[in-house]
C-alpha atoms as a PDB file:
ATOM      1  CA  UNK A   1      25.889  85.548   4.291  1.00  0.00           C
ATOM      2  CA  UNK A   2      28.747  84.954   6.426  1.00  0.00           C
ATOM      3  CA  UNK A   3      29.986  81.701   8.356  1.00  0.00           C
ATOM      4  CA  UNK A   4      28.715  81.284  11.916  1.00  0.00           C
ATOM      5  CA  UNK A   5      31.108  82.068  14.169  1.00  0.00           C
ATOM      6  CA  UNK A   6      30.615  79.284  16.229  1.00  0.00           C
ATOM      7  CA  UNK A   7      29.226  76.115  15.593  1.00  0.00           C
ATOM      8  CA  UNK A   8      28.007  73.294  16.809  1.00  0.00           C
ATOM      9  CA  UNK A   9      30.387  69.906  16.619  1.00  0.00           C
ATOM     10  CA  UNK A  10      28.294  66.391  17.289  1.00  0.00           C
ATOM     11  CA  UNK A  11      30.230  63.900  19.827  1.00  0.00           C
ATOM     12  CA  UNK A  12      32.283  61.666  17.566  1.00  0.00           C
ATOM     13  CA  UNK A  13      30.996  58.227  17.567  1.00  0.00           C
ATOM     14  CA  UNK A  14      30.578  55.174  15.447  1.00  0.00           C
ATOM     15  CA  UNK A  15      26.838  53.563  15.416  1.00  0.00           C
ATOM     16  CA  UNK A  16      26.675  50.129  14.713  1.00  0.00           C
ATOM     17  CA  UNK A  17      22.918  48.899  13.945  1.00  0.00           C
ATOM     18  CA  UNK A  18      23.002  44.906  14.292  1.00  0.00           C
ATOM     19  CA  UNK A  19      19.149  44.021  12.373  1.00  0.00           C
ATOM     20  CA  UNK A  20      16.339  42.517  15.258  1.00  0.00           C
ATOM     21  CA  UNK A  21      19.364  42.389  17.764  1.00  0.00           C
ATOM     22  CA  UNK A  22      20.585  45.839  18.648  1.00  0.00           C
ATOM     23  CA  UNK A  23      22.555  48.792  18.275  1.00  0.00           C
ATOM     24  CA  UNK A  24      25.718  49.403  19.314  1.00  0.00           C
ATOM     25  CA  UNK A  25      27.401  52.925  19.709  1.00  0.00           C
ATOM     26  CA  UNK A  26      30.940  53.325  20.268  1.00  0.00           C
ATOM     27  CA  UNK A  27      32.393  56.755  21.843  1.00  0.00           C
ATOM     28  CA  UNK A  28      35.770  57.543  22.577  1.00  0.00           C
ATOM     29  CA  UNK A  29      35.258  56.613  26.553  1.00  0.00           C
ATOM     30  CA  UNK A  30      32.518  54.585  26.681  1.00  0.00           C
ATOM     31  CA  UNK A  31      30.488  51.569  24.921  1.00  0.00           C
ATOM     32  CA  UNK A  32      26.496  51.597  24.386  1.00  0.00           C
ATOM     33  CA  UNK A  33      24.098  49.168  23.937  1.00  0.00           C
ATOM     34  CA  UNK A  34      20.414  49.381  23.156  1.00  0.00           C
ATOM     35  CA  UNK A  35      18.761  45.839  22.306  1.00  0.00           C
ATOM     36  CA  UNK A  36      16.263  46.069  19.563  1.00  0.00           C
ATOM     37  CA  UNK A  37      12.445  47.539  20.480  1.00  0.00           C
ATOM     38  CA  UNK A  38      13.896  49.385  23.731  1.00  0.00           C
ATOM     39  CA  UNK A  39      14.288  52.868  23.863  1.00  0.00           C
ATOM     40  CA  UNK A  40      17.342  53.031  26.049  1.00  0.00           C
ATOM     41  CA  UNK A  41      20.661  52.361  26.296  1.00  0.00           C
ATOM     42  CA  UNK A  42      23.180  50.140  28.709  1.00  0.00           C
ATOM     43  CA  UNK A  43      26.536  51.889  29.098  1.00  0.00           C
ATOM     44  CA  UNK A  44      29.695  51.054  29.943  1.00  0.00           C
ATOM     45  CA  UNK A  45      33.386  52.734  30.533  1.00  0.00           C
ATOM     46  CA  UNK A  46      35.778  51.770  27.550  1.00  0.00           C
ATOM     47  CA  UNK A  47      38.319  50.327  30.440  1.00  0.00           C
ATOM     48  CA  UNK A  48      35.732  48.536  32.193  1.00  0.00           C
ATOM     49  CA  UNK A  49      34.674  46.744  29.010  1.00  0.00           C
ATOM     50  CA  UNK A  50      38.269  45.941  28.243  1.00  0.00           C
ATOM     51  CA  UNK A  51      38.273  44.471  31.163  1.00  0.00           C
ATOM     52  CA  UNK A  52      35.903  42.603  31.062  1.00  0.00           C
ATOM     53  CA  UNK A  53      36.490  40.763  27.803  1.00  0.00           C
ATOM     54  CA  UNK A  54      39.776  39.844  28.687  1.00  0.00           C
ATOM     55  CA  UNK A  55      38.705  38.426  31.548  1.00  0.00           C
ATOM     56  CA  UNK A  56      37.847  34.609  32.291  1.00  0.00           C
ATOM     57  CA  UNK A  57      33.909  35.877  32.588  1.00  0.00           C
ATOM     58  CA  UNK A  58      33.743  36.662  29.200  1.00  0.00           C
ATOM     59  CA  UNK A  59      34.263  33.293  27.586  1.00  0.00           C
ATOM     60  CA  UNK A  60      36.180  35.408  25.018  1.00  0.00           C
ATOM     61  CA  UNK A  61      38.001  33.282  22.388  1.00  0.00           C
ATOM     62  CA  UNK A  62      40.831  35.329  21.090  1.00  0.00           C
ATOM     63  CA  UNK A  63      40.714  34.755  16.840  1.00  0.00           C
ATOM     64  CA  UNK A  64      43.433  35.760  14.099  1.00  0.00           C
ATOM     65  CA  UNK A  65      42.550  38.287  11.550  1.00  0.00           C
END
């Protein structure tokens, strides 16, 4: 049988799945986040979020690896 001609490519993303907390899925331009027992998710622009946690707001502590 030949190869499909076209096919069908899934978004790129990382999924992060924090136990009783969340889940957290990272796309190339933006940042989800679904708490644990909802069905939907929060989003948020990559920019906006980097914003954000470099911000005073945050209470962002920056560590060392």
């Amino acid at each position: 049988m030949p190869a499909a001609k076209y096919q069908f490519k899934e978004p790129e993303h990382h999924e992060i799945v924090i136990d009783k907390v969340g889940t957290l899925r990272i796309k190339p331009s933006t940042i989800l986040w679904k708490p644990a027992g909802k069905h939907d998710f929060l989003s948020v622009s990559v920019d906006a979020f980097g914003e954000w946690m470099c911000g005073d707001a945050s209470g962002a502590k920056k560590v060392s690896k």
